[in-house]
PDB file of N, CA and C in Angstrom:
ATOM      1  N   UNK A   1       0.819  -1.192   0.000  1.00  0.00           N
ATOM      2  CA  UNK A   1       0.000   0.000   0.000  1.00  0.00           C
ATOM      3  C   UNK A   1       0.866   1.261   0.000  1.00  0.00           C
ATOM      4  N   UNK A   2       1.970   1.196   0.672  1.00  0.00           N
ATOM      5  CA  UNK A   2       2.869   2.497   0.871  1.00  0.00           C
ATOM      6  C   UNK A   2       3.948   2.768  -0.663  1.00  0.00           C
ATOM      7  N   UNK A   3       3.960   1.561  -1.621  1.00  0.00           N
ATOM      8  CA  UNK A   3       4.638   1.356  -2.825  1.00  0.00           C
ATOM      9  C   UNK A   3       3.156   2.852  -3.814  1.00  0.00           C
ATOM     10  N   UNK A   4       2.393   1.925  -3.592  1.00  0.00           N
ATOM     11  CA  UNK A   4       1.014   2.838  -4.406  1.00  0.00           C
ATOM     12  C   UNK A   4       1.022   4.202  -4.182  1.00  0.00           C
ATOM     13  N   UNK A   5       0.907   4.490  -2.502  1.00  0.00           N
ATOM     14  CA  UNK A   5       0.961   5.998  -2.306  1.00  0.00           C
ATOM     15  C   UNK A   5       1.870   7.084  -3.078  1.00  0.00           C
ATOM     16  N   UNK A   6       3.545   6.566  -2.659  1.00  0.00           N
ATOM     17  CA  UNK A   6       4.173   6.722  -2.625  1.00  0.00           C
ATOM     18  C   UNK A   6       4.548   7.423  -4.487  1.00  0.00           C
ATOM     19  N   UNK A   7       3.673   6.118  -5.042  1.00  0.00           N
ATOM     20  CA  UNK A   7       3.735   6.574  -7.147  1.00  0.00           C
ATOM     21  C   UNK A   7       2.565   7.698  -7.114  1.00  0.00           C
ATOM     22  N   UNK A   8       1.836   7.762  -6.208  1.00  0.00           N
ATOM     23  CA  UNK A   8       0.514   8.533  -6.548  1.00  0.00           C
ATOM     24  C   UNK A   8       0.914   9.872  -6.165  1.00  0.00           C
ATOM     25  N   UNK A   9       1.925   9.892  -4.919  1.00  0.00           N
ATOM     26  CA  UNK A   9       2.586  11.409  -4.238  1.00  0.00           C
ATOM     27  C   UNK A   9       3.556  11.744  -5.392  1.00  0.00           C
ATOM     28  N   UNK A  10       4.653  10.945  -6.099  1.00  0.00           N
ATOM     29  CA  UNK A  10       5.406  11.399  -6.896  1.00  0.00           C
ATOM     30  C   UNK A  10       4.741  12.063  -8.015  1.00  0.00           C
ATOM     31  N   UNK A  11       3.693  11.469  -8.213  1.00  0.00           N
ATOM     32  CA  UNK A  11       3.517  11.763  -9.729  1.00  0.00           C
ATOM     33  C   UNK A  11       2.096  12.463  -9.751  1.00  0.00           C
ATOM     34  N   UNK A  12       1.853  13.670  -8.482  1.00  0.00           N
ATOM     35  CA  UNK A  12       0.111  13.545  -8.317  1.00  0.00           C
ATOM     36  C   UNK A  12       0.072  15.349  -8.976  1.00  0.00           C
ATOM     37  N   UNK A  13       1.383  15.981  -9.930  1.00  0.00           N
ATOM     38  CA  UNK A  13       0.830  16.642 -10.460  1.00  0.00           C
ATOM     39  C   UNK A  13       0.335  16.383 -11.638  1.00  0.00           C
ATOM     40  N   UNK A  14       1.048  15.577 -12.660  1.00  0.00           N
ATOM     41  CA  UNK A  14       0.478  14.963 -13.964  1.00  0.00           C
ATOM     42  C   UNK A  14      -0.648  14.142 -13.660  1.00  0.00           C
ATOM     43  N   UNK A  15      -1.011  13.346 -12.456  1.00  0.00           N
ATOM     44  CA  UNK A  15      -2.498  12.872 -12.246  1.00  0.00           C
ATOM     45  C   UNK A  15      -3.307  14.089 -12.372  1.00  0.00           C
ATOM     46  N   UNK A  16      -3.194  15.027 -11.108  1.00  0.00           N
ATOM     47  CA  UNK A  16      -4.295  16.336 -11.829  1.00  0.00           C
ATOM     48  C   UNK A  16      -4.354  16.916 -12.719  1.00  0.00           C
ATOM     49  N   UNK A  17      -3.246  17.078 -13.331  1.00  0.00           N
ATOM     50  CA  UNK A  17      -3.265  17.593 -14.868  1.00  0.00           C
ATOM     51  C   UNK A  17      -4.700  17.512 -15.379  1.00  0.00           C
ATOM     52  N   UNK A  18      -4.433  15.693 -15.670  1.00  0.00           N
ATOM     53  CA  UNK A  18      -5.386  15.554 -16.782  1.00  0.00           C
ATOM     54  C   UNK A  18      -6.696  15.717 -16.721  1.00  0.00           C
ATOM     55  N   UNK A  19      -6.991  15.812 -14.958  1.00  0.00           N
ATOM     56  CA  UNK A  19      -8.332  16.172 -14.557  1.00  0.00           C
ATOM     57  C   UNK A  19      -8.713  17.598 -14.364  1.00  0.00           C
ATOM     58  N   UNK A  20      -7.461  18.717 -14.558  1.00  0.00           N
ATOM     59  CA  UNK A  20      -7.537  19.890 -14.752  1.00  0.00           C
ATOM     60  C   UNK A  20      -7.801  21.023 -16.102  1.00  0.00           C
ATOM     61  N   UNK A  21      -6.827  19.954 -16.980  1.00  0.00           N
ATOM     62  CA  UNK A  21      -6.969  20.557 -18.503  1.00  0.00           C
ATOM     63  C   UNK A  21      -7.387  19.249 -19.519  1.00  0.00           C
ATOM     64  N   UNK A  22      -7.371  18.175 -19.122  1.00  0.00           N
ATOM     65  CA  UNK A  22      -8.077  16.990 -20.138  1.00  0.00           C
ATOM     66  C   UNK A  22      -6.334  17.024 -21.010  1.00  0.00           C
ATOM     67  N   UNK A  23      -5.149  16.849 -20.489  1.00  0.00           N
ATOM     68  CA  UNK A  23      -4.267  17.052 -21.271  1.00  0.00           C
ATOM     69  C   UNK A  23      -3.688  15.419 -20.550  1.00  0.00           C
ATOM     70  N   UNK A  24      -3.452  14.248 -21.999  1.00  0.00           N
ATOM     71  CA  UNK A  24      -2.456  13.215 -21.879  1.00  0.00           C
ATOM     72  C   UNK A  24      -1.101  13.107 -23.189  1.00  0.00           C
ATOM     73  N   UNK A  25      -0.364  12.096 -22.986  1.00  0.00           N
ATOM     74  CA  UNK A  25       0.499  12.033 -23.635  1.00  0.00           C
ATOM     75  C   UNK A  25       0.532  10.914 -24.709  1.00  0.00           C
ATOM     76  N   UNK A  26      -1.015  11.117 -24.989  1.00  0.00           N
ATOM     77  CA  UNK A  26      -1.679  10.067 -26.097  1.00  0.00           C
ATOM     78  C   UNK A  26      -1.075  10.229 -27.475  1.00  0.00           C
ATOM     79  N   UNK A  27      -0.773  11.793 -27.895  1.00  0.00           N
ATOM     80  CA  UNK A  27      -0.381  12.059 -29.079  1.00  0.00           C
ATOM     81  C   UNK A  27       1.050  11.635 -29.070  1.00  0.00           C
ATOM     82  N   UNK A  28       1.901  11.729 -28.045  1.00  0.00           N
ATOM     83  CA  UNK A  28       3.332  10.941 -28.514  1.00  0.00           C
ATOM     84  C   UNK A  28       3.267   9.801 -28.337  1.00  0.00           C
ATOM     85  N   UNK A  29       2.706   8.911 -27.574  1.00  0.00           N
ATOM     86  CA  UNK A  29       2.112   7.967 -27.699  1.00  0.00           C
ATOM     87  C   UNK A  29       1.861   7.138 -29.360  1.00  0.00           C
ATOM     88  N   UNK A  30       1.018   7.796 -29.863  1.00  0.00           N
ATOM     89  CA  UNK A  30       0.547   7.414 -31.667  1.00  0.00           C
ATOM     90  C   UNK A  30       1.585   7.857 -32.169  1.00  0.00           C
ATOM     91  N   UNK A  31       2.749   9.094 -31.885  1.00  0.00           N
ATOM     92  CA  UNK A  31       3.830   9.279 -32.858  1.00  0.00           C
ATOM     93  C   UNK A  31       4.706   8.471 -32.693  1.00  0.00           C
ATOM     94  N   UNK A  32       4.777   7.956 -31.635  1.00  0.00           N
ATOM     95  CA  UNK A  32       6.213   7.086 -31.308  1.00  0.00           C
ATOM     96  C   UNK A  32       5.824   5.882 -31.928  1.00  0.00           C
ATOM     97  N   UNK A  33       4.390   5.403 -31.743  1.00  0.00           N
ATOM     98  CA  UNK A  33       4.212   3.674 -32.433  1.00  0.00           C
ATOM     99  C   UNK A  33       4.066   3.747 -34.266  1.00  0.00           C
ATOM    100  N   UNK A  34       3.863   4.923 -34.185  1.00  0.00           N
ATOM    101  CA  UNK A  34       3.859   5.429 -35.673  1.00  0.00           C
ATOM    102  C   UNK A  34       5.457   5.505 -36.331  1.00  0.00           C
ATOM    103  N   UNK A  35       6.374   5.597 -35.695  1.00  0.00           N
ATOM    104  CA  UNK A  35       7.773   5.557 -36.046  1.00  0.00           C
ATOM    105  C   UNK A  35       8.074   3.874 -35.553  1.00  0.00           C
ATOM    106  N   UNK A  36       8.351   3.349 -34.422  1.00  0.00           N
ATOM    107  CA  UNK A  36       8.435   2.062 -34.480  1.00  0.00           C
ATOM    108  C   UNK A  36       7.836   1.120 -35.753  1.00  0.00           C
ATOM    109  N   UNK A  37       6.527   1.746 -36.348  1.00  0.00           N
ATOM    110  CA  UNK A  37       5.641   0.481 -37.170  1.00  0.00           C
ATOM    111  C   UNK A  37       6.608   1.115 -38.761  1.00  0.00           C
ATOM    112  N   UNK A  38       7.299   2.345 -38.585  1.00  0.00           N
ATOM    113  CA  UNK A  38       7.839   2.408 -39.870  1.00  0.00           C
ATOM    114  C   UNK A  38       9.078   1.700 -39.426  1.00  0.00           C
ATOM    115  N   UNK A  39       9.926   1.865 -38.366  1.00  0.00           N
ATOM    116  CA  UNK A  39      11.545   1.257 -38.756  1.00  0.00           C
ATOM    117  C   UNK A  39      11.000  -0.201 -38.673  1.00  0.00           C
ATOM    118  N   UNK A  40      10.038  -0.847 -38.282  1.00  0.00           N
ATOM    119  CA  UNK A  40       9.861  -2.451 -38.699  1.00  0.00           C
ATOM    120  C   UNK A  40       9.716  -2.842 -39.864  1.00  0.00           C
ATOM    121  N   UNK A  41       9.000  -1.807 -40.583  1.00  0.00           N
ATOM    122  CA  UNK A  41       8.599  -1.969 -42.194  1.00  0.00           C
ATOM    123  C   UNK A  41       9.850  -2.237 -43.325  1.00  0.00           C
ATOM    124  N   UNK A  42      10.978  -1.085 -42.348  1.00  0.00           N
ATOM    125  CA  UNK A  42      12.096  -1.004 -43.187  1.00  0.00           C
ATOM    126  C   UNK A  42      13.143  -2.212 -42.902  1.00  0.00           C
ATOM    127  N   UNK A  43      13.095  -3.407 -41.807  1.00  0.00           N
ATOM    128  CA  UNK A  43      14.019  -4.026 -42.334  1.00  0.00           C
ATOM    129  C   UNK A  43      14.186  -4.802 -43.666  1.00  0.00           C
ATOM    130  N   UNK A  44      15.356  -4.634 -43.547  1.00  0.00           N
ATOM    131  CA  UNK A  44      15.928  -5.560 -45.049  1.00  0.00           C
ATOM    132  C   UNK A  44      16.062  -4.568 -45.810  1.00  0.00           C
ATOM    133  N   UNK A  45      15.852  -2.973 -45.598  1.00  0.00           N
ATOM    134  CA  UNK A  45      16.316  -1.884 -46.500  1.00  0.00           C
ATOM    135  C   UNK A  45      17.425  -1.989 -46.470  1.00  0.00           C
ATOM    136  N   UNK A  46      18.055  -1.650 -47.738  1.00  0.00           N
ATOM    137  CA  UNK A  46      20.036  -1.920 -47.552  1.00  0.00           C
ATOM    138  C   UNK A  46      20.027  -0.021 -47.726  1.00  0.00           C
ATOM    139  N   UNK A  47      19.509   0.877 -48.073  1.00  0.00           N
ATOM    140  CA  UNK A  47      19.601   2.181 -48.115  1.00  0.00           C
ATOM    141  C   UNK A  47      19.204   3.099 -46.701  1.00  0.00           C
ATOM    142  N   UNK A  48      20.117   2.744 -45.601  1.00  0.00           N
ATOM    143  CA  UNK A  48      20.087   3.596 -44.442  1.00  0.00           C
ATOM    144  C   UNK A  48      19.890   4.587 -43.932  1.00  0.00           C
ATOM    145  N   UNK A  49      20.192   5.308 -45.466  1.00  0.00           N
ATOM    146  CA  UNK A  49      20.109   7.288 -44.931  1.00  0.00           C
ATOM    147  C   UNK A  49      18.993   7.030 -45.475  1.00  0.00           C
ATOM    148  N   UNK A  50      17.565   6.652 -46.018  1.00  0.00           N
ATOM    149  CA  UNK A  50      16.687   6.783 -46.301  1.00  0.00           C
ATOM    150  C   UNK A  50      16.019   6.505 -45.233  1.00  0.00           C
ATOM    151  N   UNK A  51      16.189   5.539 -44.366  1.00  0.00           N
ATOM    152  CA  UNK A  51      15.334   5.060 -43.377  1.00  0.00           C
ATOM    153  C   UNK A  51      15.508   5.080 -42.019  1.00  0.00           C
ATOM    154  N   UNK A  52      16.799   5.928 -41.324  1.00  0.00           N
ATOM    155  CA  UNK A  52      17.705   6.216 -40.154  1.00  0.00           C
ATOM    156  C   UNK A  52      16.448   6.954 -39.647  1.00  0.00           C
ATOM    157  N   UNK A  53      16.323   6.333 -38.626  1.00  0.00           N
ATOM    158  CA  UNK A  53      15.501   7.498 -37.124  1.00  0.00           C
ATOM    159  C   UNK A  53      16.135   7.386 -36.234  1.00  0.00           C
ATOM    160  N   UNK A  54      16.946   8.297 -35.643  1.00  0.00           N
ATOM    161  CA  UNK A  54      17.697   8.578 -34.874  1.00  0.00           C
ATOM    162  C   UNK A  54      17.961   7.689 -33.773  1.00  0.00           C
TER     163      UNK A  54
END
């Protein structure tokens, strides 16, 4: 129980956040799986500088 508190005290301004302004981190969220689902697409590209994400 004191493990739970303890994530809920660290982190209890981004908890109100989202109940303050409706603001999550959904959109990097879809950008980041949106870059993962492209560098999967690209193995077996032999042209690197075309397909390098940092």
């Amino acid at each position: 129980m004191q493990y739970i508190a303890a994530s809920v005290h660290m982190n209890a301004s981004e908890i109100l956040n989202f109940f303050d302004n409706r603001n999550t981190n959904a959109s990097m969220e879809s950008l980041n799986t949106k870059s993962e689902d492209f560098r999967a697409s690209q193995r077996g590209v032999n042209d690197n500088t075309f397909s390098y994400i940092g």
